[in-house]
C-alpha atoms as a PDB file:
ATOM      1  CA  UNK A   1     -77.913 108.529  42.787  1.00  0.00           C
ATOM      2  CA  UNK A   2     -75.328 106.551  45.156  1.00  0.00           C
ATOM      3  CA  UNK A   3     -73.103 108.877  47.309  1.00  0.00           C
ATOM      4  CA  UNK A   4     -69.994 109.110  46.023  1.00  0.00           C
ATOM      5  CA  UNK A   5     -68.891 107.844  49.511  1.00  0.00           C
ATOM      6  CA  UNK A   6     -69.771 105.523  51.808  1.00  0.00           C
ATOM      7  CA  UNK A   7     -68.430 106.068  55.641  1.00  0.00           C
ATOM      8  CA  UNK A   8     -67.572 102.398  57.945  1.00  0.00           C
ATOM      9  CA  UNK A   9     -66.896 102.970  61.373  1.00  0.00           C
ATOM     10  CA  UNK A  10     -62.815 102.198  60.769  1.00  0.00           C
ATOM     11  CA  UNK A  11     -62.127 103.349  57.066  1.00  0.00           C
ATOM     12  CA  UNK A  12     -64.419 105.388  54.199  1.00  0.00           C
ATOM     13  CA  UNK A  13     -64.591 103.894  51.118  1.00  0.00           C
ATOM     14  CA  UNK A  14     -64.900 106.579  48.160  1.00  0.00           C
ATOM     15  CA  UNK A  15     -66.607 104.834  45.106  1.00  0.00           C
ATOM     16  CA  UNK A  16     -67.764 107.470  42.716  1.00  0.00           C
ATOM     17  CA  UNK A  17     -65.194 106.078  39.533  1.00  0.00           C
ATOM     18  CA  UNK A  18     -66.363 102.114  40.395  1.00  0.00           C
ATOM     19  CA  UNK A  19     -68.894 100.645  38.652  1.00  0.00           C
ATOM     20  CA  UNK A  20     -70.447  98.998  41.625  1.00  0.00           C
ATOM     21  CA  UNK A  21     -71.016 100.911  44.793  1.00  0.00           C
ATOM     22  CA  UNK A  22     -70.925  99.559  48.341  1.00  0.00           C
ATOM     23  CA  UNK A  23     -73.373  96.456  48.485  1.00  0.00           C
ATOM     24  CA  UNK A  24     -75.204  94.513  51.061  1.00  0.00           C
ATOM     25  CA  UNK A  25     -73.558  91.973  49.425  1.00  0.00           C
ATOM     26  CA  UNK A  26     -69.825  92.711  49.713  1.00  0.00           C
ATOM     27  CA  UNK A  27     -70.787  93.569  53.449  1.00  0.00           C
ATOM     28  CA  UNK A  28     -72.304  90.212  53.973  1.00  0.00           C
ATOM     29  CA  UNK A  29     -69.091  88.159  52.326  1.00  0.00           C
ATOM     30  CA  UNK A  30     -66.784  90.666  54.276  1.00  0.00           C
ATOM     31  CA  UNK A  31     -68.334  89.778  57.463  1.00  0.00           C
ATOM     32  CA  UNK A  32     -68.847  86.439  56.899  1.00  0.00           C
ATOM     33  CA  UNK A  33     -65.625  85.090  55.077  1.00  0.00           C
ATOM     34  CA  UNK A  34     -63.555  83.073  58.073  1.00  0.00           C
ATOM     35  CA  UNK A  35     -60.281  80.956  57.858  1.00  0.00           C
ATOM     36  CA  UNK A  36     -58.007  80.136  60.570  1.00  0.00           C
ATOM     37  CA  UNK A  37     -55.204  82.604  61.238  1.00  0.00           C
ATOM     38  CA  UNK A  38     -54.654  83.582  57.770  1.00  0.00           C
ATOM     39  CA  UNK A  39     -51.673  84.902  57.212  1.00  0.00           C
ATOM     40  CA  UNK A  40     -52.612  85.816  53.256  1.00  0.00           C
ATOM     41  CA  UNK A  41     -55.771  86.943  51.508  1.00  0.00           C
ATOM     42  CA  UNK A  42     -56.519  87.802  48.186  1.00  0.00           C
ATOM     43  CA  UNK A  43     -59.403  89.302  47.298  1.00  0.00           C
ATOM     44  CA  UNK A  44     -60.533  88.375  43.152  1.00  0.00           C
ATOM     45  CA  UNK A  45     -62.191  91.715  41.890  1.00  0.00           C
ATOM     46  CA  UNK A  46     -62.334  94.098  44.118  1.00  0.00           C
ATOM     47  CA  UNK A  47     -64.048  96.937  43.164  1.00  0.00           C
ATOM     48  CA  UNK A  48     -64.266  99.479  45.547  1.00  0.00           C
ATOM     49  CA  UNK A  49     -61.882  97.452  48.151  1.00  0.00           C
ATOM     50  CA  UNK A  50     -64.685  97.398  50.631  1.00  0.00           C
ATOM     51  CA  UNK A  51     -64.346  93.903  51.197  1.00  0.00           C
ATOM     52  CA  UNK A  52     -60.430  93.949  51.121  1.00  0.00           C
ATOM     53  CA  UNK A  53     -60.551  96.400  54.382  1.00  0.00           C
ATOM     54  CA  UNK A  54     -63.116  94.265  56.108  1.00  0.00           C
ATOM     55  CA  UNK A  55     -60.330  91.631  55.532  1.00  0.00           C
ATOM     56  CA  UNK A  56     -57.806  93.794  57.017  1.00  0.00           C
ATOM     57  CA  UNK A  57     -59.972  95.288  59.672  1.00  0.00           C
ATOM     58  CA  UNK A  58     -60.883  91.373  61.217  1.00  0.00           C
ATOM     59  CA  UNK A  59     -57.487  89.891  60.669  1.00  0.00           C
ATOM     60  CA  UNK A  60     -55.192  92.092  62.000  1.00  0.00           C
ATOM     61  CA  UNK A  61     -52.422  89.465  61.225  1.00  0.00           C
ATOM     62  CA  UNK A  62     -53.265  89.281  57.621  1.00  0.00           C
ATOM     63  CA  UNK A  63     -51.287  90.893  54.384  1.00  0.00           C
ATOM     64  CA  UNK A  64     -54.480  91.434  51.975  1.00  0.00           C
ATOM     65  CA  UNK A  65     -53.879  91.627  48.321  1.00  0.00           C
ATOM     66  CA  UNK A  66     -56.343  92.091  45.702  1.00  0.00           C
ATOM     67  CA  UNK A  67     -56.698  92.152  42.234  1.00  0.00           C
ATOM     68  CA  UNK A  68     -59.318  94.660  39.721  1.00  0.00           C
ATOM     69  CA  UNK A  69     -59.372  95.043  36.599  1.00  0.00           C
ATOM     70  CA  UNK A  70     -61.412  98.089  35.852  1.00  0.00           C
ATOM     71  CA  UNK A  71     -58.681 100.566  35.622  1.00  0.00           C
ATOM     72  CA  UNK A  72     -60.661 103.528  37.696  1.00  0.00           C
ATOM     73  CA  UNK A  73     -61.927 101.118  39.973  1.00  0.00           C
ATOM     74  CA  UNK A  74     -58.440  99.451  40.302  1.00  0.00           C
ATOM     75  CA  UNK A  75     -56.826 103.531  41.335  1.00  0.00           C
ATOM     76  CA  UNK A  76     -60.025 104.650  43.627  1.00  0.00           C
ATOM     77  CA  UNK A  77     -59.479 100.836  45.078  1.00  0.00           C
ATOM     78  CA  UNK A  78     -55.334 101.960  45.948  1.00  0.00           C
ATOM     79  CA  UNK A  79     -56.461 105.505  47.368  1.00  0.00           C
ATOM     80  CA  UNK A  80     -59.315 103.659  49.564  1.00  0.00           C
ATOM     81  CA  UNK A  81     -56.494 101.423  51.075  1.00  0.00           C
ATOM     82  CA  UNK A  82     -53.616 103.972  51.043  1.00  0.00           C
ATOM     83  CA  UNK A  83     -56.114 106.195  52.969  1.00  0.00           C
ATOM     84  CA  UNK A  84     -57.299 103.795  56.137  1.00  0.00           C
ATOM     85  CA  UNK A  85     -55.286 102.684  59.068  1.00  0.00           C
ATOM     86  CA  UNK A  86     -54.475  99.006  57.148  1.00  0.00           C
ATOM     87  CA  UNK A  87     -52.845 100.641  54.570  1.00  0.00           C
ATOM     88  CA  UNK A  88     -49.582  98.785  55.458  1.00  0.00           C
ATOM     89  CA  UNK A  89     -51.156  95.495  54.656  1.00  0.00           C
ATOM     90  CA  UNK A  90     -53.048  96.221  51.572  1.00  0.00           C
ATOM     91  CA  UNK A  91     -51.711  95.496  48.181  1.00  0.00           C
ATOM     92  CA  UNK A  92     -53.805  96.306  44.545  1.00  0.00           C
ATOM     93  CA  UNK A  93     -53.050  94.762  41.733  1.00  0.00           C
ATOM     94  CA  UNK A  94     -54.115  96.072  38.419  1.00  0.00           C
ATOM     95  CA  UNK A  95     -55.376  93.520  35.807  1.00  0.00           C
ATOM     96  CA  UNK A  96     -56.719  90.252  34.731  1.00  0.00           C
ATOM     97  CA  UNK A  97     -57.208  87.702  37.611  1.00  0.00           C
ATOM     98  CA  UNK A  98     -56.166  84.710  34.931  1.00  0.00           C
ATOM     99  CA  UNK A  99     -52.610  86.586  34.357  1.00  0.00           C
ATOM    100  CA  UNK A 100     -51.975  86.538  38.585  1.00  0.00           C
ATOM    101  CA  UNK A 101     -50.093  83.589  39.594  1.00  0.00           C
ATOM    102  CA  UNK A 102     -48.066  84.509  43.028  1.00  0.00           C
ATOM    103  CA  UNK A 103     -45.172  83.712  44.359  1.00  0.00           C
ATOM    104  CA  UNK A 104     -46.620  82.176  47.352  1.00  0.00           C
ATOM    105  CA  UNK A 105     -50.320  81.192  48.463  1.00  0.00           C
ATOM    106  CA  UNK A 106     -53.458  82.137  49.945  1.00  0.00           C
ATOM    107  CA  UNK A 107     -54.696  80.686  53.190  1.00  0.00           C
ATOM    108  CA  UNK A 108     -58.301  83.026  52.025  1.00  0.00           C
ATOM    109  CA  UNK A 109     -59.643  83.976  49.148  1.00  0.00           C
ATOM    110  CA  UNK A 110     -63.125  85.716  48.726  1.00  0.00           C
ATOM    111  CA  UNK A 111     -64.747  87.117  45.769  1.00  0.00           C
ATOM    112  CA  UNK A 112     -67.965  88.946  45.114  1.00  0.00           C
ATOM    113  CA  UNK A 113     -68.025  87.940  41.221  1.00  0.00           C
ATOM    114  CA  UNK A 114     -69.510  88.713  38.600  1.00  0.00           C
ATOM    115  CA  UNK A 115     -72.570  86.483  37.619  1.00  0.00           C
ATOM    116  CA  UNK A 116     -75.053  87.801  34.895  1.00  0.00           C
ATOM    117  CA  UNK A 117     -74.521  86.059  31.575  1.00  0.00           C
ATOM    118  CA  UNK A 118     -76.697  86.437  28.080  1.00  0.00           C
ATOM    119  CA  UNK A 119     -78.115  89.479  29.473  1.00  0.00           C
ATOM    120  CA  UNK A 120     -78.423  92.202  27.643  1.00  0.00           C
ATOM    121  CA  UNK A 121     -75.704  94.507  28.269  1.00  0.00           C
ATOM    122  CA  UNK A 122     -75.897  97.774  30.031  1.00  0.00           C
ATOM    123  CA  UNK A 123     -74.854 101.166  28.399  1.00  0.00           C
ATOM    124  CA  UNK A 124     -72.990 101.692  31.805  1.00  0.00           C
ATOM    125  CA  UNK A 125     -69.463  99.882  30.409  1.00  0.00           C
ATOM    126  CA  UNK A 126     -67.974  99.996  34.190  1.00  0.00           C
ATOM    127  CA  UNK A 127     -71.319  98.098  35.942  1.00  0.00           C
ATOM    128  CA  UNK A 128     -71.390  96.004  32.897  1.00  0.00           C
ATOM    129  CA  UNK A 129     -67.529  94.954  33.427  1.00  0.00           C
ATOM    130  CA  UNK A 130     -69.003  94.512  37.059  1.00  0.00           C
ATOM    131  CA  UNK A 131     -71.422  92.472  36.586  1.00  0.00           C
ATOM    132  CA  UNK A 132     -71.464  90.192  33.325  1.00  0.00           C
ATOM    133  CA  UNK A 133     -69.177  87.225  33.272  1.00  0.00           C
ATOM    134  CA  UNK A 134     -67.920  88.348  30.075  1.00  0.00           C
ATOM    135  CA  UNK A 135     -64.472  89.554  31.772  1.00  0.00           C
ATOM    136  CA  UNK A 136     -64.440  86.633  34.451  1.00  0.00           C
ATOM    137  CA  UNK A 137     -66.173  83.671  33.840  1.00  0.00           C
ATOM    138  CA  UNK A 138     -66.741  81.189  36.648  1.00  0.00           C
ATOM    139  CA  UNK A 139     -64.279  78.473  34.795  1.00  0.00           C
ATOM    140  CA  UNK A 140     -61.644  81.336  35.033  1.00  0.00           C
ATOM    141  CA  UNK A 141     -62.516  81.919  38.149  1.00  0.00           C
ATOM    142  CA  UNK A 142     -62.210  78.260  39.554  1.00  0.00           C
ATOM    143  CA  UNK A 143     -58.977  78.065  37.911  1.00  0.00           C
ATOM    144  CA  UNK A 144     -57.978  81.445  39.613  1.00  0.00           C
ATOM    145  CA  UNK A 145     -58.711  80.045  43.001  1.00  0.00           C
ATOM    146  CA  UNK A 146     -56.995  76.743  42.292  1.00  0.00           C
ATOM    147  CA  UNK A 147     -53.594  78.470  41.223  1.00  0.00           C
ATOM    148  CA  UNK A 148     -53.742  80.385  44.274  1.00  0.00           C
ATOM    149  CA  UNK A 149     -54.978  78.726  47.096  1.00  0.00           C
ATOM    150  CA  UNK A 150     -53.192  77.256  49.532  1.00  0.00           C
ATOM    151  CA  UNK A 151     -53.417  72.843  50.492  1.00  0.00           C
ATOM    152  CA  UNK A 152     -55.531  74.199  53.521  1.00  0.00           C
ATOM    153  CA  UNK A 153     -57.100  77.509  52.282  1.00  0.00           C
ATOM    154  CA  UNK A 154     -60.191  78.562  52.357  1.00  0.00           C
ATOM    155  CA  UNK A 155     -62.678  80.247  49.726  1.00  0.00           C
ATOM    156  CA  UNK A 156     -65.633  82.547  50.259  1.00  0.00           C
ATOM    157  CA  UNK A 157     -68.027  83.291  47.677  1.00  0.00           C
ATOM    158  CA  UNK A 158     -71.582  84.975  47.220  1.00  0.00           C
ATOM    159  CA  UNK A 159     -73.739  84.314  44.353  1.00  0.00           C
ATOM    160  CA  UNK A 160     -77.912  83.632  43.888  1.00  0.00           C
ATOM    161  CA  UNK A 161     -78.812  80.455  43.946  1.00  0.00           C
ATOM    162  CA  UNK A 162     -78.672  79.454  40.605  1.00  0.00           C
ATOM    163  CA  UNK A 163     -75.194  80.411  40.076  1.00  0.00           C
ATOM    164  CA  UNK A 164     -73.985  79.265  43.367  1.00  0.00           C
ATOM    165  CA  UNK A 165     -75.317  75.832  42.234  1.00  0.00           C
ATOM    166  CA  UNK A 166     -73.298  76.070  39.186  1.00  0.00           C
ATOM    167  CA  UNK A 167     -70.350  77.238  40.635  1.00  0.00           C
ATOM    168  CA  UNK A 168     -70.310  74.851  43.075  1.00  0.00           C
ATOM    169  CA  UNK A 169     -70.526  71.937  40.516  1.00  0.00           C
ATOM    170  CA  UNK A 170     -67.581  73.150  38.103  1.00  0.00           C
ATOM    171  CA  UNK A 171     -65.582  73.390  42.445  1.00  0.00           C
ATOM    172  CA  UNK A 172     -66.580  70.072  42.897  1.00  0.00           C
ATOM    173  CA  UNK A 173     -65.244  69.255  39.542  1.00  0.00           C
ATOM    174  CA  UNK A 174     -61.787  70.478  40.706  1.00  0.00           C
ATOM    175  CA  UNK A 175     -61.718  68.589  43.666  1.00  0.00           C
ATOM    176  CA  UNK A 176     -63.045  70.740  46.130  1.00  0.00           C
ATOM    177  CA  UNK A 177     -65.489  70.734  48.735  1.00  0.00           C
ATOM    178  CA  UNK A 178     -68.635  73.135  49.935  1.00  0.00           C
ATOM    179  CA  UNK A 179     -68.075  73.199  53.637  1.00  0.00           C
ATOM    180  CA  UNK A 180     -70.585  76.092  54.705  1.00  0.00           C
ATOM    181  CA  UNK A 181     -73.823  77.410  52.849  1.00  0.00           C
ATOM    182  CA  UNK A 182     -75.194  80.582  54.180  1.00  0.00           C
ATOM    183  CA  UNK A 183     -78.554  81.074  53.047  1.00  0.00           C
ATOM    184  CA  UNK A 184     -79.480  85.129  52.947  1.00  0.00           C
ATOM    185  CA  UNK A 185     -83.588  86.034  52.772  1.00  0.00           C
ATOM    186  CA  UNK A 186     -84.174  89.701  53.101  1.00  0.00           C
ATOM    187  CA  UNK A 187     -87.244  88.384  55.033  1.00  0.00           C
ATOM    188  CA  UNK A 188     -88.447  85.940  56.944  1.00  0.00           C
ATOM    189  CA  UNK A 189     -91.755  84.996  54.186  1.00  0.00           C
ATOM    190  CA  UNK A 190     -89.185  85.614  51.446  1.00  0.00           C
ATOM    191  CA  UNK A 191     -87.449  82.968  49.367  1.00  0.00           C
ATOM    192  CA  UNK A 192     -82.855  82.854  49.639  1.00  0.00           C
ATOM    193  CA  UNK A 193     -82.019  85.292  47.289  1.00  0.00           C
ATOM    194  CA  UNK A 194     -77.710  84.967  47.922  1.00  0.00           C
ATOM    195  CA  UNK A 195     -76.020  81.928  49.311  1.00  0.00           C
ATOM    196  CA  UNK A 196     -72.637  82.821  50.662  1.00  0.00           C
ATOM    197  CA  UNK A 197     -70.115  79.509  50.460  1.00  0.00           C
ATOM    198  CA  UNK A 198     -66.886  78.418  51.522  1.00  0.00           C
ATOM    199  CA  UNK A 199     -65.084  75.565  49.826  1.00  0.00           C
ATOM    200  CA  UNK A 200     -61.642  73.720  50.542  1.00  0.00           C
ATOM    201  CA  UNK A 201     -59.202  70.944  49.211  1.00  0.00           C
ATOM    202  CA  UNK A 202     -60.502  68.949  52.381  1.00  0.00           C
ATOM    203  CA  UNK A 203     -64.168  67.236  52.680  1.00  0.00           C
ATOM    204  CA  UNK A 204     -66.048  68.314  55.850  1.00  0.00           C
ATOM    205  CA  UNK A 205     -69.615  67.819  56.844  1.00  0.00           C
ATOM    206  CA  UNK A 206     -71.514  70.828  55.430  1.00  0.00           C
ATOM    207  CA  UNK A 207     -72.754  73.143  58.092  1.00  0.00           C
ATOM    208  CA  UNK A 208     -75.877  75.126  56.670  1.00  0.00           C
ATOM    209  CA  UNK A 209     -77.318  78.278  58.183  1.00  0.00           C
ATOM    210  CA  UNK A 210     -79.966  80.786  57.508  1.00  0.00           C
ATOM    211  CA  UNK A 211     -80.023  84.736  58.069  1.00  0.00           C
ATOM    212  CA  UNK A 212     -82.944  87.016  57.360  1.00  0.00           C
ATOM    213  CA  UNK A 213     -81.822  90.578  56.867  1.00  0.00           C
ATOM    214  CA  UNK A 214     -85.214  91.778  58.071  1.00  0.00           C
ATOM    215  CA  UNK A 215     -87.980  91.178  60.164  1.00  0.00           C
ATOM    216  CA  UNK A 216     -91.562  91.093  59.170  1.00  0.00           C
ATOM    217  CA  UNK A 217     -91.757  94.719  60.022  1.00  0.00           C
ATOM    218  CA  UNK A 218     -89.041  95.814  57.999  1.00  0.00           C
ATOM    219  CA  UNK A 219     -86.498  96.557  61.170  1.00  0.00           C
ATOM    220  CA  UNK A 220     -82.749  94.704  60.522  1.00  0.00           C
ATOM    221  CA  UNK A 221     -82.894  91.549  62.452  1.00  0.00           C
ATOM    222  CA  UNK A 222     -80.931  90.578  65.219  1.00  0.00           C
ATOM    223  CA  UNK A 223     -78.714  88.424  63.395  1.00  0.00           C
ATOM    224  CA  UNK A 224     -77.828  90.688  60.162  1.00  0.00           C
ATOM    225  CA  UNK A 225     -77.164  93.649  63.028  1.00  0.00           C
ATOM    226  CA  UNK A 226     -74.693  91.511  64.978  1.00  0.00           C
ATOM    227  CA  UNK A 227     -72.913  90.616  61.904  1.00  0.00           C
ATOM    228  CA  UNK A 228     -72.851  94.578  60.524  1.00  0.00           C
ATOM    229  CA  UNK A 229     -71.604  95.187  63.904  1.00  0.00           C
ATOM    230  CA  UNK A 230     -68.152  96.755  64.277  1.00  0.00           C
ATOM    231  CA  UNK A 231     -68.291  97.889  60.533  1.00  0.00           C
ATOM    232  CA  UNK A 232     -71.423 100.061  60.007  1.00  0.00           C
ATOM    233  CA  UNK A 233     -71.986 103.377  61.246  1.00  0.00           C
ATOM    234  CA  UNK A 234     -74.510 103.246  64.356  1.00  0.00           C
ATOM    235  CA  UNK A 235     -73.907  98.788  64.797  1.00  0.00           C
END
């Protein structure tokens, strides 16, 4: 059983009434996610608002606002930010990503999404909402980010392969262009299992990079330890 906790060197995130816990996953996009100087970031499904305080935590300049759905994960999400030292900056808003249209835009936006679809669906409702793109589907989601990012904004995404592909395409679609793909092993002699992406209005020349989580012997890597480090207890 997860703890009902989880303890970063700058802010604990509590997570027992989310669906999904603290992943390797939201870690990697919270470390990894860059823009220039943003100024506003908006975070599309939240969760536990891990990745939301990694936003605040690396860019101290930056008003973070993000949006959940899951109404428990939404209200642990609010006490999570109301409780760390970037409280001042944070902003949850409860409900449907494809009702939020702000005022203003986002120079950032990063999302850990949900991506299993015709699966069969869990008896846990909460890591079902989490994970099946029955309440967010990656159309919605592209139109999300196109209503709310900025002429020169950045997005940051994680996905497997497959979907990242497919994402990508319906992006591309849209008018917008992959500018970094960040393949993630958890091994050297195993195959990408998450590609983390950033896309924008403007076409660059793709830069393409590749962490293993793990050496061979089952120690983090150099790479994944200097990217944890500054946010995980002991890094």
């Amino acid at each position: 059983m997860p703890n009902t906790w989880f303890q970063f060197q700058q802010f604990r995130v509590n997570q027992d009434r989310c669906g999904m816990k603290v992943s390797t996953d939201a870690v990697l996009l919270g470390a990894l996610a860059q823009a220039k100087s943003p100024k506003r970031i908006l975070d599309i499904g939240t969760g536990t608002g891990v990745i939301a305080l990694m936003m605040a935590q690396r860019f101290s300049n930056a008003n973070i606002t993000a949006v959940e759905l899951d109404s428990d994960a939404a209200s642990q999400a609010s006490e999570n930010f109301e409780e760390s030292d970037f409280s001042a900056r944070l902003e949850l808003i409860h409900g449907r990503v494809q009702d939020y249209d702000s005022s203003g835009k986002f120079d950032l936006v990063v999302s850990n999404p949900p991506y299993f679809s015709n699966h069969l669906p869990t008896t846990n409702l909460k890591r079902q909402r989490a994970l099946h793109t029955d309440s967010l589907s990656f159309l919605e989601l592209v139109e999300a980010v196109e209503r709310n990012l900025s002429a020169d904004g950045e997005f940051w995404v994680i996905l497997p392969p497959k979907e990242s592909a497919g994402l990508e395409e319906m992006l591309c679609n849209k008018g917008f262009h992959c500018s970094t793909s960040i393949l993630i092993q958890d091994n050297p002699k195993l195959k990408f299992h998450r590609i983390v992406s950033s896309f924008s209005r403007h076409q660059k020349e793709r830069q393409v990079e590749e962490i293993a989580l793990k050496n061979e012997d089952g120690s983090f890597s150099e790479a994944y330890k200097k990217l944890i480090s500054g946010f995980l207890l002991g890094y």
